[in-house]
Structures are given as structure tokens and as C-alpha cells.
C-alpha atoms as a PDB file:
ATOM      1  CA  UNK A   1       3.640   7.883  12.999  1.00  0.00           C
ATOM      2  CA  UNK A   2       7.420   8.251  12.276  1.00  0.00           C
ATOM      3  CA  UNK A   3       8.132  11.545   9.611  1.00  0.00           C
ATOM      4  CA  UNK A   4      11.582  11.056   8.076  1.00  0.00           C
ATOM      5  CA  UNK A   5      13.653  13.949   7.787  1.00  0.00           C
ATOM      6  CA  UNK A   6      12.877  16.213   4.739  1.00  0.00           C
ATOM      7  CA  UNK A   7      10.068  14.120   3.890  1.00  0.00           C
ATOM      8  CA  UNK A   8       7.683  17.058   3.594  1.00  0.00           C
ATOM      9  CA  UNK A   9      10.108  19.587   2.179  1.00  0.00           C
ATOM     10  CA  UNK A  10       8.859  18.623  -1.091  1.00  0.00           C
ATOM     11  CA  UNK A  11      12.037  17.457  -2.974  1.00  0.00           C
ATOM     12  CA  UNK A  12      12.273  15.794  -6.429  1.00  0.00           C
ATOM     13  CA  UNK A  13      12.390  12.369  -6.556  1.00  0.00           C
ATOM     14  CA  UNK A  14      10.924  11.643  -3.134  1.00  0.00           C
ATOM     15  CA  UNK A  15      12.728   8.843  -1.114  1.00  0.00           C
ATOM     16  CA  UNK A  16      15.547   9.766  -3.269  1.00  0.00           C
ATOM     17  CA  UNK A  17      15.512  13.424  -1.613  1.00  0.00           C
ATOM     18  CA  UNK A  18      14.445  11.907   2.074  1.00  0.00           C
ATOM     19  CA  UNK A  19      17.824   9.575   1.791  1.00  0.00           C
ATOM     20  CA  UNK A  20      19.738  12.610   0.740  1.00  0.00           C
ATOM     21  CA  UNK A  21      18.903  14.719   3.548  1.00  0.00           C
ATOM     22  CA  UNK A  22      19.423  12.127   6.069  1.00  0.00           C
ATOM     23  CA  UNK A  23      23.042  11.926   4.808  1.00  0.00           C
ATOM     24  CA  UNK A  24      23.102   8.590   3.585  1.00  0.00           C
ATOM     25  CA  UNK A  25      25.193   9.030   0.012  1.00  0.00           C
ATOM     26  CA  UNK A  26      24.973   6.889  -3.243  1.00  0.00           C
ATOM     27  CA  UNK A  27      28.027   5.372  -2.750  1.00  0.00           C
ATOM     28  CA  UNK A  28      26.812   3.483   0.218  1.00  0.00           C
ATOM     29  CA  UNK A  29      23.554   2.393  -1.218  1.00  0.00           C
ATOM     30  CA  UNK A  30      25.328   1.368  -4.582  1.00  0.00           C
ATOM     31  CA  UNK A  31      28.060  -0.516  -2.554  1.00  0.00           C
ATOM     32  CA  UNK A  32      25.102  -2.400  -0.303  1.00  0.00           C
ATOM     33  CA  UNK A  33      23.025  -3.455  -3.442  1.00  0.00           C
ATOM     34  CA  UNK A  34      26.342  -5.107  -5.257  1.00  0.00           C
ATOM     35  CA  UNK A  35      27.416  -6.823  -2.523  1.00  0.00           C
ATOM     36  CA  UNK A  36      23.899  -8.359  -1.745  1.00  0.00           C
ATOM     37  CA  UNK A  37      23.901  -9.294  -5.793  1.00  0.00           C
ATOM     38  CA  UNK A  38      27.466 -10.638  -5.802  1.00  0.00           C
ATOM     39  CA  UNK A  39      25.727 -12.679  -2.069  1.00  0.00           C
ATOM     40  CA  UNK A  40      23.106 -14.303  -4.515  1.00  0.00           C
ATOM     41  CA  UNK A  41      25.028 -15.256  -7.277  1.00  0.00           C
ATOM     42  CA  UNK A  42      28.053 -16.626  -4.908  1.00  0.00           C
ATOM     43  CA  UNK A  43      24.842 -19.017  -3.209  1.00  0.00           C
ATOM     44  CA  UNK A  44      23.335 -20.050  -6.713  1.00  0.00           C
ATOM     45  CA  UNK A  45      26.027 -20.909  -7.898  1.00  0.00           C
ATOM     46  CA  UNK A  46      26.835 -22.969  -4.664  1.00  0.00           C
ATOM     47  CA  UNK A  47      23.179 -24.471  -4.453  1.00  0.00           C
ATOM     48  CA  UNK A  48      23.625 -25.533  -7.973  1.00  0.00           C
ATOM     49  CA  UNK A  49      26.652 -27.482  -7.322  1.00  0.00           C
ATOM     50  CA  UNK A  50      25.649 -29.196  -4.872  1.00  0.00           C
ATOM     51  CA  UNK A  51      22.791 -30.473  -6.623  1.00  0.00           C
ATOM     52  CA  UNK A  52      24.878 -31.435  -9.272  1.00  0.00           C
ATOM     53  CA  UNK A  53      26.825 -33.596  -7.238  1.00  0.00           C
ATOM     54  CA  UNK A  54      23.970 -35.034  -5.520  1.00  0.00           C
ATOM     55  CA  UNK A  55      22.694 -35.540  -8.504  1.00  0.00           C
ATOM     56  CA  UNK A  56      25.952 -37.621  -9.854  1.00  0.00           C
ATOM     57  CA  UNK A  57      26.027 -39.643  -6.634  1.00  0.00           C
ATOM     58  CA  UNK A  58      22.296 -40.813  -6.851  1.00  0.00           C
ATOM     59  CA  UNK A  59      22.401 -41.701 -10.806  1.00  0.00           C
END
């Protein structure tokens, strides 16, 4: 079975402590989860356009 680096070191916060040691920083992780937020609302608010306007044309 696959042991991440640092997993058994015993660090605070667990996976927190594994991504730190693997050298994967905050910044990246923050920057990642935005853009996949910013992603979702962009398609929402495309999905419910289009339904409004489907909507418009079928009334």
C-alpha cells in the first residue's frame, strides 16, 4: 500500500502536515479550490440562462 511522505512522522493536523512535507504550499491549493468555485458558478450561471431562454421560447 502507498505511504505518503511524512505520513508517519506524526505531525499536527495530519494531511495538512503530509501536504506540507511533500512541498505542495497553500498558495497552490487555495489558488486550485477558487478557480474550481469561480468554474461552478461561471456554469450555473450559464445552465440557468439557457433554461431561461428555453423557457421564453417554449411559453
Amino acid at each position: 500500500m502507498y505511504k505518503p511522505p511524512g505520513a508517519g512522522v506524526g505531525t499536527a493536523g495530519g494531511s495538512v502536515g503530509t501536504l506540507a512535507t511533500t512541498g505542495a504550499d497553500l498558495g497552490w491549493w487555495l489558488a486550485a479550490g477558487v478557480t474550481l468555485i469561480a468554474l461552478g458558478v461561471i456554469a450555473m450561471i450559464a445552465v440557468h440562462q439557457r433554461n431561461r431562454k428555453l423557457h421564453r421560447e417554449v411559453s
